[in-house]
C-alpha atoms as a PDB file:
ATOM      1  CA  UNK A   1       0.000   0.000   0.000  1.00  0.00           C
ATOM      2  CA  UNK A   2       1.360   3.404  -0.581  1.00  0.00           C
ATOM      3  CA  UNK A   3       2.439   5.368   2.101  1.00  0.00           C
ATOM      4  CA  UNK A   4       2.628   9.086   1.855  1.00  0.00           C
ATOM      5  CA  UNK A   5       4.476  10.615   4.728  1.00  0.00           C
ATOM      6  CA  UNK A   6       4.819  14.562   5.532  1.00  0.00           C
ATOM      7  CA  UNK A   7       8.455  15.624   6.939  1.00  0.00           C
ATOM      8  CA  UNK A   8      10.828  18.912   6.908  1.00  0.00           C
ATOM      9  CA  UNK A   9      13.423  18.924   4.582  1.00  0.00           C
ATOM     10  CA  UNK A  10      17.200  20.243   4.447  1.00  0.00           C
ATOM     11  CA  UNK A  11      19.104  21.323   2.055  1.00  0.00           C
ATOM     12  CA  UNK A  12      20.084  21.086  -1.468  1.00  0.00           C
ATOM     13  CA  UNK A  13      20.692  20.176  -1.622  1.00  0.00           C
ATOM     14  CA  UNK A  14      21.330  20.828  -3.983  1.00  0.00           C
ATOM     15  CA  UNK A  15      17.523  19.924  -5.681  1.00  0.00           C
ATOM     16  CA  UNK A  16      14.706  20.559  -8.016  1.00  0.00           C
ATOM     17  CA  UNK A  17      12.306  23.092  -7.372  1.00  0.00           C
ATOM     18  CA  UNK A  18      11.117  26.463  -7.891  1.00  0.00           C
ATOM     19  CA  UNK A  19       9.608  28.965  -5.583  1.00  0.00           C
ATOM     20  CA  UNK A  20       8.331  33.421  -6.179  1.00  0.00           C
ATOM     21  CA  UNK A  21       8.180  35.797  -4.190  1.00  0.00           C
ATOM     22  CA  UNK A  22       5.007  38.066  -3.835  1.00  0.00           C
ATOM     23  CA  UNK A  23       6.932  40.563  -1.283  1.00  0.00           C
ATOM     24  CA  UNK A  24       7.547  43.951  -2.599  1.00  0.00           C
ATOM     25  CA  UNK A  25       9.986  44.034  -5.668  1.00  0.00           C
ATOM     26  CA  UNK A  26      10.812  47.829  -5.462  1.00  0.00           C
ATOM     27  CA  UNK A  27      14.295  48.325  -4.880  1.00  0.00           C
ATOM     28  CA  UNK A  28      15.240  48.411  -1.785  1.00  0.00           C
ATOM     29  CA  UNK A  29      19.179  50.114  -0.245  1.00  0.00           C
ATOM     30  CA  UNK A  30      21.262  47.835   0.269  1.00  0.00           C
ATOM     31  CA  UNK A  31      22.293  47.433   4.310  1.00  0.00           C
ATOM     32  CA  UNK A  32      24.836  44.918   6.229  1.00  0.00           C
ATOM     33  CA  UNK A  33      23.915  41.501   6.828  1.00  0.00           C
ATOM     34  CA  UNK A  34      24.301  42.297  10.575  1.00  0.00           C
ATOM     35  CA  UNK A  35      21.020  45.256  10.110  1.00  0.00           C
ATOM     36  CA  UNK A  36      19.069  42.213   8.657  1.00  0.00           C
ATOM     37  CA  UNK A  37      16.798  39.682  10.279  1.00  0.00           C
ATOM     38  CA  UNK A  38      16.237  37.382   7.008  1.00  0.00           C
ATOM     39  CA  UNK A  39      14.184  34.583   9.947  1.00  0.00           C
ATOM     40  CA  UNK A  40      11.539  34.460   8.333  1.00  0.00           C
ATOM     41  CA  UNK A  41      11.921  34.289   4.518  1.00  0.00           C
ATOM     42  CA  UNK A  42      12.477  31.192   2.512  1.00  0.00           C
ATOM     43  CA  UNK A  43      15.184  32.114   0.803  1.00  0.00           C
ATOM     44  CA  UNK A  44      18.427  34.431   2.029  1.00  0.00           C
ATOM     45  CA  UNK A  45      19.553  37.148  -0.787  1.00  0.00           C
ATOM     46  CA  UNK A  46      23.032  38.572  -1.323  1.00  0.00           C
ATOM     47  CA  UNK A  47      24.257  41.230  -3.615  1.00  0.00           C
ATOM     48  CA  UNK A  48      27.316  40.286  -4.803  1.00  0.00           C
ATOM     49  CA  UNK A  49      30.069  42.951  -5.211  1.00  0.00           C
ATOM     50  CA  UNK A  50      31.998  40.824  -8.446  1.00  0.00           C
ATOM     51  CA  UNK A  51      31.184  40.139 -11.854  1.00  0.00           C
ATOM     52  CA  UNK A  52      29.189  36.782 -12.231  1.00  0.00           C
ATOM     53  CA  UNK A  53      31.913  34.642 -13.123  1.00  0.00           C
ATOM     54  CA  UNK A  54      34.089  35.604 -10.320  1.00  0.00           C
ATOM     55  CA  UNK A  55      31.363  35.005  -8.168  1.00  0.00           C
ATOM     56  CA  UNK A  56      30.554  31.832  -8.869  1.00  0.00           C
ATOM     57  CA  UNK A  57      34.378  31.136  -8.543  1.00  0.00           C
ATOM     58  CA  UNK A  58      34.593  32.373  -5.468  1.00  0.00           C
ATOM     59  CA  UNK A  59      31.878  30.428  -3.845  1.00  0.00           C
ATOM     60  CA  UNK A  60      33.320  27.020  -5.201  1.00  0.00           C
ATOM     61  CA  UNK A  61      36.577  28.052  -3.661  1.00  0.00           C
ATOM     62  CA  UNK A  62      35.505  29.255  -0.447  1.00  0.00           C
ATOM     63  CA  UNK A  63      32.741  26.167  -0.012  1.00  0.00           C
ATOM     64  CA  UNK A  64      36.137  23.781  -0.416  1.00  0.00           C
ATOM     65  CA  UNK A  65      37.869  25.994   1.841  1.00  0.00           C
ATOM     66  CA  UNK A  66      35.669  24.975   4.775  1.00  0.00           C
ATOM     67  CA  UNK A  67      35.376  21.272   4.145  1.00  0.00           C
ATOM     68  CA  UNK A  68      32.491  21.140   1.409  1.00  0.00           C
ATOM     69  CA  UNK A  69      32.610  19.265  -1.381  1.00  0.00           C
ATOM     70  CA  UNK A  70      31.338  20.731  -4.915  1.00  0.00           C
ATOM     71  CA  UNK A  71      30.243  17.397  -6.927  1.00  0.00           C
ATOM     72  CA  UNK A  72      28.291  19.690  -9.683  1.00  0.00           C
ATOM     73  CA  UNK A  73      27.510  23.178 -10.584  1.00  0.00           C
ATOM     74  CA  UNK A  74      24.328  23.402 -13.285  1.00  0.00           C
ATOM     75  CA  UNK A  75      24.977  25.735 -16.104  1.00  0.00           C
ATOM     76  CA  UNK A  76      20.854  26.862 -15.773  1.00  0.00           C
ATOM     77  CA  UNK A  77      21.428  29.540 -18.913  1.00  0.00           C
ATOM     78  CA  UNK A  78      22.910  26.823 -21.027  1.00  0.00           C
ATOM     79  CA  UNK A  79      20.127  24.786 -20.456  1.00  0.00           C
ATOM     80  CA  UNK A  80      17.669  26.770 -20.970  1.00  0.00           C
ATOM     81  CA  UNK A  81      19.283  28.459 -23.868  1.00  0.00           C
ATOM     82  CA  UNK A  82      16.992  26.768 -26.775  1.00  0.00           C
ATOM     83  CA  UNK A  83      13.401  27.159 -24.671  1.00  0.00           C
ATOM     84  CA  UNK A  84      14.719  30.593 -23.898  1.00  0.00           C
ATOM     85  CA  UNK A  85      15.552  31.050 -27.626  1.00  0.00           C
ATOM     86  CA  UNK A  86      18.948  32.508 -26.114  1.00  0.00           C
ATOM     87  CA  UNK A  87      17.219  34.503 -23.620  1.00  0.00           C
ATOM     88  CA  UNK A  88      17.930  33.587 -20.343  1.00  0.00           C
ATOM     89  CA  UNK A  89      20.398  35.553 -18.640  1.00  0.00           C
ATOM     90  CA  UNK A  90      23.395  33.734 -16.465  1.00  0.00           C
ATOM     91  CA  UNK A  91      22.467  31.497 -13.987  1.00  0.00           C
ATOM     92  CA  UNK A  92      24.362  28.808 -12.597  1.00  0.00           C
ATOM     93  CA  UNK A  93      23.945  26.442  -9.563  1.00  0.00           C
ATOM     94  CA  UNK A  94      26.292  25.572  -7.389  1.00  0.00           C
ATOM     95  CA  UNK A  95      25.929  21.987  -5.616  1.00  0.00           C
ATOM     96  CA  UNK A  96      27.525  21.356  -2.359  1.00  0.00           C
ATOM     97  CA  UNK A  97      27.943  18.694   0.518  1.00  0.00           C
ATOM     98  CA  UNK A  98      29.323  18.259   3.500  1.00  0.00           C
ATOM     99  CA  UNK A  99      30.188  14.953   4.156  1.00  0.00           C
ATOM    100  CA  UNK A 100      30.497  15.475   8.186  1.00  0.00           C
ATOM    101  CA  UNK A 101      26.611  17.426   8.346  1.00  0.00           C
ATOM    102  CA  UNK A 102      25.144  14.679   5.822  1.00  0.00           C
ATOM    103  CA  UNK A 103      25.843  11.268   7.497  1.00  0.00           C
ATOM    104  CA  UNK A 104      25.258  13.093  11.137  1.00  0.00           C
ATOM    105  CA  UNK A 105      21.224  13.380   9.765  1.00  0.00           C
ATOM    106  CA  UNK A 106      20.988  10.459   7.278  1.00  0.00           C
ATOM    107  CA  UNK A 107      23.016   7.753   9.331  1.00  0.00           C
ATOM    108  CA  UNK A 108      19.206   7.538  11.208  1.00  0.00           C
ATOM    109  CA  UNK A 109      17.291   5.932   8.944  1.00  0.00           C
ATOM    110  CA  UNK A 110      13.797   7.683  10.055  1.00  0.00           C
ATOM    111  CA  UNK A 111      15.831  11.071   8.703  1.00  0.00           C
ATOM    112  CA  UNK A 112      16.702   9.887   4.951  1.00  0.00           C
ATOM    113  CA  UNK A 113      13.273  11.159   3.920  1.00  0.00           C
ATOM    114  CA  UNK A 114      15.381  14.917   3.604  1.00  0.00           C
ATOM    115  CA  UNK A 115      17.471  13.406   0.868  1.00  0.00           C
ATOM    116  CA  UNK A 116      14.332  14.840  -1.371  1.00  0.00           C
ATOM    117  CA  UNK A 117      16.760  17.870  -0.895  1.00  0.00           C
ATOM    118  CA  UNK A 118      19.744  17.046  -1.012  1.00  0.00           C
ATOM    119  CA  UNK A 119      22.591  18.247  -1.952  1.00  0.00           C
ATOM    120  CA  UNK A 120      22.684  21.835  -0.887  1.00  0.00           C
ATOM    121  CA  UNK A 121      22.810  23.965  -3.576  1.00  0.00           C
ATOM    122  CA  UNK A 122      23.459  28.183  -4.228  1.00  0.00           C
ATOM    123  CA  UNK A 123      21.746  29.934  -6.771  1.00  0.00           C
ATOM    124  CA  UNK A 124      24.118  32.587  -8.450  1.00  0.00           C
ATOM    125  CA  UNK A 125      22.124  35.026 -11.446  1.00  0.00           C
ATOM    126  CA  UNK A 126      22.543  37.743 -12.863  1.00  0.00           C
ATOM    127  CA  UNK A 127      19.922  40.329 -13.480  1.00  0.00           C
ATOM    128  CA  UNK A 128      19.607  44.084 -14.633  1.00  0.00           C
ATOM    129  CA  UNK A 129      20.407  45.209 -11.607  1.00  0.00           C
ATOM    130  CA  UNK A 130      23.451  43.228 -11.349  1.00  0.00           C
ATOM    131  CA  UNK A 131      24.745  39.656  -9.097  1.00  0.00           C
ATOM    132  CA  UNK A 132      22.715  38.170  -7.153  1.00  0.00           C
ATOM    133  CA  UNK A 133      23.331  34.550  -4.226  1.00  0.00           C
ATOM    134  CA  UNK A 134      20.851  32.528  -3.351  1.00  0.00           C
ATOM    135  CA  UNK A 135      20.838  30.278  -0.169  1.00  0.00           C
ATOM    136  CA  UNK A 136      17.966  28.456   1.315  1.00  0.00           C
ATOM    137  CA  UNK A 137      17.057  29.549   4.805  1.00  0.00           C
ATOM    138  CA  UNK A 138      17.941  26.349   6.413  1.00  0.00           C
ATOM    139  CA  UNK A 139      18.132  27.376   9.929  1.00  0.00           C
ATOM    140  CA  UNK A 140      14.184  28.634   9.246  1.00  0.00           C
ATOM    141  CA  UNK A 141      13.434  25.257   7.930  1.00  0.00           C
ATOM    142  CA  UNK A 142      15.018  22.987  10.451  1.00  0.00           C
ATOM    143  CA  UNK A 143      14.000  25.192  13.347  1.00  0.00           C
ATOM    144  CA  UNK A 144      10.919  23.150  13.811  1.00  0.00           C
ATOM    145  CA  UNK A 145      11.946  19.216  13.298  1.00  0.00           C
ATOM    146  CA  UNK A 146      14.005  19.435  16.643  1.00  0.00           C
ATOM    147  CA  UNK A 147      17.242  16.966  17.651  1.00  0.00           C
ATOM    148  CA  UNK A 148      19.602  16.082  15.087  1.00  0.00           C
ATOM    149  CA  UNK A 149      17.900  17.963  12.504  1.00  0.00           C
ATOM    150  CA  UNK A 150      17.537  21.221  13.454  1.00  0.00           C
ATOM    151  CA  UNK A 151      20.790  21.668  15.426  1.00  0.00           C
ATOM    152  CA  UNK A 152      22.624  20.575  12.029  1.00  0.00           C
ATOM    153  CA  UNK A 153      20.573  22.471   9.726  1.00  0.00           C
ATOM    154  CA  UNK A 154      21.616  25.547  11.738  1.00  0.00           C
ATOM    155  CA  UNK A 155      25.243  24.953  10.990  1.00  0.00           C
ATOM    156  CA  UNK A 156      24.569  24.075   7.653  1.00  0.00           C
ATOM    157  CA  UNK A 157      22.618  27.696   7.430  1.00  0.00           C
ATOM    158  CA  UNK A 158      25.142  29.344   9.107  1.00  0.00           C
ATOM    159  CA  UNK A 159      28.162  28.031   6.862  1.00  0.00           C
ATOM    160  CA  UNK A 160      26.319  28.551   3.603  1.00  0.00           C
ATOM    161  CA  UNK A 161      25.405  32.243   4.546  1.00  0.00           C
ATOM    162  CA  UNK A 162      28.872  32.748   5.529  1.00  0.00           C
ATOM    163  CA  UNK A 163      29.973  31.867   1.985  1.00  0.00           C
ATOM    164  CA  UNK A 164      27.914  34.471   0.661  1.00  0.00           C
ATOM    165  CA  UNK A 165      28.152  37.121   3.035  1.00  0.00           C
ATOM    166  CA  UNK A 166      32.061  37.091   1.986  1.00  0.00           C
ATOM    167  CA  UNK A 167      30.785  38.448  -1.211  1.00  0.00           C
ATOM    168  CA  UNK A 168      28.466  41.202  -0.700  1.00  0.00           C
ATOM    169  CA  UNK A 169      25.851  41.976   1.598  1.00  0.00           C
ATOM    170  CA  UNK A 170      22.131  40.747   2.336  1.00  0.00           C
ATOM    171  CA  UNK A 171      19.188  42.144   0.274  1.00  0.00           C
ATOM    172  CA  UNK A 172      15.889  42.906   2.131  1.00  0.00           C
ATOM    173  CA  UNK A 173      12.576  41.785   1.675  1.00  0.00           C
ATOM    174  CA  UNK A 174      14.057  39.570  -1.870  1.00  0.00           C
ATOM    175  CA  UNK A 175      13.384  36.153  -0.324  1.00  0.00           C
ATOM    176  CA  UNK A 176       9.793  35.311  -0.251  1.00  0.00           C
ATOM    177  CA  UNK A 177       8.210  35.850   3.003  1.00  0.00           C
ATOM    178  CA  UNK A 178       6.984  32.511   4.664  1.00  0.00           C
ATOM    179  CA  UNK A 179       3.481  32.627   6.437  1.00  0.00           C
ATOM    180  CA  UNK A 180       3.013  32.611   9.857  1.00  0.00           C
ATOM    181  CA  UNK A 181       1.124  29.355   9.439  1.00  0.00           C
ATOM    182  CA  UNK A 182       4.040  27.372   7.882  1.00  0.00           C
ATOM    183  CA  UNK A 183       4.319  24.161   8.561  1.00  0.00           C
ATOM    184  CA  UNK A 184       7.676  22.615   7.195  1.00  0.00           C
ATOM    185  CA  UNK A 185       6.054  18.921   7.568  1.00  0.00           C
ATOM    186  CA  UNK A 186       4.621  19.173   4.566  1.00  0.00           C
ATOM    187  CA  UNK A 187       6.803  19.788   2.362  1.00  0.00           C
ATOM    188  CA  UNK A 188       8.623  16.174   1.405  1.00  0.00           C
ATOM    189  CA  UNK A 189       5.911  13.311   0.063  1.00  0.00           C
ATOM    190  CA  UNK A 190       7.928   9.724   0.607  1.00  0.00           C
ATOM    191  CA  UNK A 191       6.373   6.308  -1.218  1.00  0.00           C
ATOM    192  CA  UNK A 192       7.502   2.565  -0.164  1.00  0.00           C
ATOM    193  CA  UNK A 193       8.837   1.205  -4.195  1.00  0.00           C
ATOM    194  CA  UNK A 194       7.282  -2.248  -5.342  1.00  0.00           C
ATOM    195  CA  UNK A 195      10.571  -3.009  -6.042  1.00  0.00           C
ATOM    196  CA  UNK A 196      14.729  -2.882  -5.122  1.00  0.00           C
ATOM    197  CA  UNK A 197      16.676  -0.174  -4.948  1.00  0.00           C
ATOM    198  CA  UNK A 198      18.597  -0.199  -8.283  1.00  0.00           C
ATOM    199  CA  UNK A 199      15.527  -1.258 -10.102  1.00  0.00           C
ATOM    200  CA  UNK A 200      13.436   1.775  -8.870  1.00  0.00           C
ATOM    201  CA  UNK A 201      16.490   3.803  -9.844  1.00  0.00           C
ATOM    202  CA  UNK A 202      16.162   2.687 -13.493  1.00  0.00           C
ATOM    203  CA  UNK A 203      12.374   2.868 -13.833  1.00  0.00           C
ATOM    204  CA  UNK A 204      12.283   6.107 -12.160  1.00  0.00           C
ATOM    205  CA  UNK A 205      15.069   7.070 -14.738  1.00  0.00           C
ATOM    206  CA  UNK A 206      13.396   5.573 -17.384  1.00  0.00           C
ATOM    207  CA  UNK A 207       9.929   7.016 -16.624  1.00  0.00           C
ATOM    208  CA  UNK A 208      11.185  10.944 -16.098  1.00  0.00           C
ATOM    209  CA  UNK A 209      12.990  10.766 -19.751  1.00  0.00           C
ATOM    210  CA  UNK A 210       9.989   9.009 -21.014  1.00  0.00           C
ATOM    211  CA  UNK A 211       7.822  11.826 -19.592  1.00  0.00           C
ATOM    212  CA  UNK A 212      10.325  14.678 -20.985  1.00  0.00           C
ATOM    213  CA  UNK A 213      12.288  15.434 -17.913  1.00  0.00           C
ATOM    214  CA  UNK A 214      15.977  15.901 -18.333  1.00  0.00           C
ATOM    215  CA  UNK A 215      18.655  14.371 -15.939  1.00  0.00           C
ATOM    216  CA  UNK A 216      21.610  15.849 -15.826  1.00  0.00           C
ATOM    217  CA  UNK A 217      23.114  14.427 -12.662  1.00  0.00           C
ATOM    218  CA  UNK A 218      22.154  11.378 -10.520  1.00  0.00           C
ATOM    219  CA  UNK A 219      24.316  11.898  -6.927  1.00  0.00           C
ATOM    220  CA  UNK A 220      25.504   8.778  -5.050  1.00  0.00           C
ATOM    221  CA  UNK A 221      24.989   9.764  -1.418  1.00  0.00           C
ATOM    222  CA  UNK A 222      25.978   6.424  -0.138  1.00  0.00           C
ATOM    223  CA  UNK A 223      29.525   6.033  -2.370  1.00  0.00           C
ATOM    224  CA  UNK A 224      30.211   9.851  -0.648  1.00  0.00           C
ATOM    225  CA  UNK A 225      29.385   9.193   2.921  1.00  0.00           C
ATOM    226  CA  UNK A 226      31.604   5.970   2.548  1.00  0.00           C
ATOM    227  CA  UNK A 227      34.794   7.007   4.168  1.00  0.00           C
ATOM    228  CA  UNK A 228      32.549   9.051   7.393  1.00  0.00           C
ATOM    229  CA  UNK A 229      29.830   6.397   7.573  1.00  0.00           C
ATOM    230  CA  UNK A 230      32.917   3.732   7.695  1.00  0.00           C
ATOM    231  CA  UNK A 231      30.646   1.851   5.118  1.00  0.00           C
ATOM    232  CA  UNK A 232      27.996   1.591   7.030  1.00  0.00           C
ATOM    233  CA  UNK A 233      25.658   3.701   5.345  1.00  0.00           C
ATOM    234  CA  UNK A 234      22.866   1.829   2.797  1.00  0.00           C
ATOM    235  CA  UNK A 235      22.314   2.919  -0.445  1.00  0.00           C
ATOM    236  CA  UNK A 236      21.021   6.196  -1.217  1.00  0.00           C
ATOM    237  CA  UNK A 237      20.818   8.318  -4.818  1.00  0.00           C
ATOM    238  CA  UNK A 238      19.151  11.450  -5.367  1.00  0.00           C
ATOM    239  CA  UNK A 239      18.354  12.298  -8.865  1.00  0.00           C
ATOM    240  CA  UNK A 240      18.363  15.793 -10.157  1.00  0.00           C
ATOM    241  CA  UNK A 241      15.941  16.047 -13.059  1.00  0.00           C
ATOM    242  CA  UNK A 242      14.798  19.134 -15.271  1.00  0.00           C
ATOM    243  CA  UNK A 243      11.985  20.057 -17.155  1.00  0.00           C
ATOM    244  CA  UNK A 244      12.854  22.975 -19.413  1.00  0.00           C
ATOM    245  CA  UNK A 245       9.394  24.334 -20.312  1.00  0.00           C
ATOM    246  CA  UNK A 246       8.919  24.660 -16.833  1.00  0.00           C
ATOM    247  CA  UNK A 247      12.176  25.874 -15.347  1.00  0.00           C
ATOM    248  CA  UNK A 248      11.848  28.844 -17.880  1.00  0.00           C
ATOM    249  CA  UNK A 249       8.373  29.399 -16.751  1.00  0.00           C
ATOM    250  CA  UNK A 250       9.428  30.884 -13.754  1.00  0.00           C
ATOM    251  CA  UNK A 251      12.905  31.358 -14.265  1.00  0.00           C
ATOM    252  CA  UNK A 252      12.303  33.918 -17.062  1.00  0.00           C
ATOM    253  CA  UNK A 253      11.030  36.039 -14.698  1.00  0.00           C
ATOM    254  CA  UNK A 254      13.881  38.269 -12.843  1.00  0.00           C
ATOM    255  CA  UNK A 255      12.179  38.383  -9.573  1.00  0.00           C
ATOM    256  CA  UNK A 256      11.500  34.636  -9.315  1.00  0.00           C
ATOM    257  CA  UNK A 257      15.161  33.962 -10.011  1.00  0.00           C
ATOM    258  CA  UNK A 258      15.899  33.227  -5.977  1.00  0.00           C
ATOM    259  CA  UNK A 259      14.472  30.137  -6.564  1.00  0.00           C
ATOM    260  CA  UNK A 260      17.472  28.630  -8.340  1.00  0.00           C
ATOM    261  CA  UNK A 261      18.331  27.804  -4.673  1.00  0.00           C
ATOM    262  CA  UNK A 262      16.096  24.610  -4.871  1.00  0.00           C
ATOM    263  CA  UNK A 263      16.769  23.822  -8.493  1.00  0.00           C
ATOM    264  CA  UNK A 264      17.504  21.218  -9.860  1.00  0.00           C
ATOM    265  CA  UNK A 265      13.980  18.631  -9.211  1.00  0.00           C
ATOM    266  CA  UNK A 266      15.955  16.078  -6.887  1.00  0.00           C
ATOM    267  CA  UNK A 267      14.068  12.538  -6.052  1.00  0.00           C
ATOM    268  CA  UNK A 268      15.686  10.198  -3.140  1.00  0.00           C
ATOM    269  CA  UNK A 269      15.648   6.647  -3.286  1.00  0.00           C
ATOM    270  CA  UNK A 270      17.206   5.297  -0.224  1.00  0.00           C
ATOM    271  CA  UNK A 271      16.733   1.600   1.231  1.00  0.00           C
ATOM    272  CA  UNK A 272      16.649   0.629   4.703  1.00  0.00           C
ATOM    273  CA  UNK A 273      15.431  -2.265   6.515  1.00  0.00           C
ATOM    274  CA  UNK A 274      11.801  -2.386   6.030  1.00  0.00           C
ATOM    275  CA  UNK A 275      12.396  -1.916   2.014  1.00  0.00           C
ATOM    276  CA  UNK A 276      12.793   1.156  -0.780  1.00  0.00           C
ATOM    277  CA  UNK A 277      11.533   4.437  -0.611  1.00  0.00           C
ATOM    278  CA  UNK A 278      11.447   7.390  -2.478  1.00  0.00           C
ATOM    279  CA  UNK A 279      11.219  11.209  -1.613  1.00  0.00           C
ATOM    280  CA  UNK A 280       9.802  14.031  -3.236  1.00  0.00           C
ATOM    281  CA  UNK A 281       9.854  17.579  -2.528  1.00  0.00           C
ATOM    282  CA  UNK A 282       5.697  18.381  -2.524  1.00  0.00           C
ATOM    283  CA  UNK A 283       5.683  21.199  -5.090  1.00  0.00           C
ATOM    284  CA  UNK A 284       2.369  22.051  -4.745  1.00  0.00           C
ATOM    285  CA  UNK A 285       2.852  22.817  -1.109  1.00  0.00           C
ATOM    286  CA  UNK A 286       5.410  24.624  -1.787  1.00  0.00           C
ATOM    287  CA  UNK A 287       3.818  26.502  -4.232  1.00  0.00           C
ATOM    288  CA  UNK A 288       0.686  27.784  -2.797  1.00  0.00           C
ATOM    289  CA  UNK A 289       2.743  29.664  -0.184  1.00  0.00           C
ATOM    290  CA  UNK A 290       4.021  31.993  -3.160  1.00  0.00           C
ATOM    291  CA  UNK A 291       1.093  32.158  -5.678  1.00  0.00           C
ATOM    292  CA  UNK A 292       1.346  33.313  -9.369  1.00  0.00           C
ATOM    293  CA  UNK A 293       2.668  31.704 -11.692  1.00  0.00           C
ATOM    294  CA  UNK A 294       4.822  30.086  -9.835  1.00  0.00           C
ATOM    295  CA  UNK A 295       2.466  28.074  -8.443  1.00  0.00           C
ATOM    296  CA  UNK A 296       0.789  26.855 -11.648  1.00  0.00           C
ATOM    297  CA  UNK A 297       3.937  25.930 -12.779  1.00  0.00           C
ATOM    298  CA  UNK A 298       4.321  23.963  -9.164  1.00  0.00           C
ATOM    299  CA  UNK A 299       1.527  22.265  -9.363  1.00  0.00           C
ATOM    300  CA  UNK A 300       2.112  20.672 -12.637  1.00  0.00           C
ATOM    301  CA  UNK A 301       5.597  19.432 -11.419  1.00  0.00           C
ATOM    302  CA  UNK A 302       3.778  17.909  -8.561  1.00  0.00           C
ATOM    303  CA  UNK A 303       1.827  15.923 -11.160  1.00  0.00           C
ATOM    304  CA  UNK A 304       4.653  14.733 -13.368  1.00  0.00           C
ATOM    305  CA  UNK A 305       6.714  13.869 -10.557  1.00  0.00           C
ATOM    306  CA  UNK A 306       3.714  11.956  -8.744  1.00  0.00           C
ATOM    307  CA  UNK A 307       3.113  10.355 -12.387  1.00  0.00           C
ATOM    308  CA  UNK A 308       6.840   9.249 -12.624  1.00  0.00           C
ATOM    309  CA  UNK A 309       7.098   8.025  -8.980  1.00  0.00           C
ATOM    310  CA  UNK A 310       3.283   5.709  -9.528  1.00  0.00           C
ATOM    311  CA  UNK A 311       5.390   3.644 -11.996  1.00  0.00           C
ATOM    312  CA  UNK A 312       7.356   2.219  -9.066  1.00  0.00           C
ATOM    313  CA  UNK A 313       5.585   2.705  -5.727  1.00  0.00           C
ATOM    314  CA  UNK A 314       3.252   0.851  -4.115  1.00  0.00           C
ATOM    315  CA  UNK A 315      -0.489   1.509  -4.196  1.00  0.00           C
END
């Protein structure tokens, strides 16, 4: 029987997948992180002071600097360029992991249901009004899941903004407000699979291509938290997958550009002892707290990915 389950999730990880903001897009003076209390918004917004490339340079070196590893950045523009028509202006992502703050939350197997979001990942894009970072707020996020979870979500929210903050300095009232009545539980779905763990990988492969979904990176969690987990950690994948048509949806879009933080689509498929499961960020959710167009856009991810998923998972 199928089993949907509501939980908090961490970071892009980096993935999927998209998420506006309805807050006031005036521009606003810039001011010092330190003026700023970014608590409450989804997303946490930097102006960088350095051209685009050097910022995304930057980041890469200064996430390796303090012990994270950088196993993809997503060239968004490039793919995007022939939906766009050549549009789309830069925007890459920047996928990172920490080996050390990954196995501490996943090495429980009641907590691999975040993998929906993992790796972390930073948004870097470049509008008219010049460089922008994007970092999910993960302290906001974890805040409410308690133990394990929230006290390493707060270091991972700490460490990410300090990458940033190196760069330039917070922008206010950029990264979508989140309601008072948030509740972080439901925004991961999670399905028990019909069948093992590397065939639900392939048909869940198979299925998103079939379906017109792109996947441009499938990330072995369990060959990376090999040396920290001492081998003990069971198999776990997350696969980033992309849908064009809809990235560019939002994407095109300046002020919905902050949502590059959650992008690519990622799906988990972990194993433990009572059998496979797979994770989902629920886009819909997610969507609804932001409205527009975003949220039409949301909701129709919801029901590919919930299509691609019902090909493995039990009913």
């Amino acid at each position: 029987m199928k089993k949907l389950m509501f939980f908090i999730v961490t970071l892009l990880v980096s993935t999927m997948s998209f998420i506006s903001c309805e807050a006031d897009n005036t521009k606003k003076p810039e001011i010092k992180s330190s003026q700023v209390s970014e608590s409450k918004t989804f997303f946490i917004i930097y102006k960088s002071k350095h051209s685009f490339g050097k910022t995304v340079a930057m980041l890469e070196k200064s996430a390796k600097k303090k012990g994270w590893k950088v196993p993809k950045v997503f060239n968004i523009q490039k793919s995007l360029k022939k939906v766009s028509k050549g549009k789309m202006t830069k925007l890459k992502v920047i996928s990172i992991c920490k080996p050390a703050h990954a196995y501490k939350i996943l090495k429980n197997p009641a907590n691999r249901h975040v993998s929906a979001m993992m790796p972390c990942r930073i948004g870097v894009f470049e509008t008219k009004d010049g460089v922008f970072i994007s970092v999910l707020n993960s302290a906001l996020i974890g805040n409410k899941m308690g133990d394990v979870i929230a006290t390493t979500m707060a270091k991972v929210g700490k460490e990410t903004k300090s990458m940033a903050a190196e760069l330039g300095d917070i922008v206010p009232n950029m990264g979508g407000a989140v309601p008072s009545n948030f509740d972080p539980k439901m925004l991961v779905l999670v399905s028990k699979s019909k069948y093992k763990f590397k065939k639900t990988v392939k048909l869940i492969l198979k299925e998103a291509k079939k379906k017109g979904w792109k996947i441009p990176k499938v990330f072995n969690i369990q060959k990376s938290l090999k040396k920290i987990s001492k081998g003990k950690m069971t198999a776990l994948k997350v696969i980033a997958i992309c849908r064009p048509k809809h990235a560019y949806g939002m994407l095109k879009h300046e002020e919905n550009r902050m949502v590059s933080a959650v992008m690519p689509c990622l799906i988990g498929v972990y194993k433990n002892k009572n059998g496979v499961y797979i994770t989902v960020m629920n886009s819909p959710a997610l969507g609804k707290m932001f409205g527009g167009n975003v949220s039409k856009i949301m909701e129709k991810v919801g029901k590919e990915t919930k299509k691609i998923i019902s090909k493995v998972a039990e009913k």
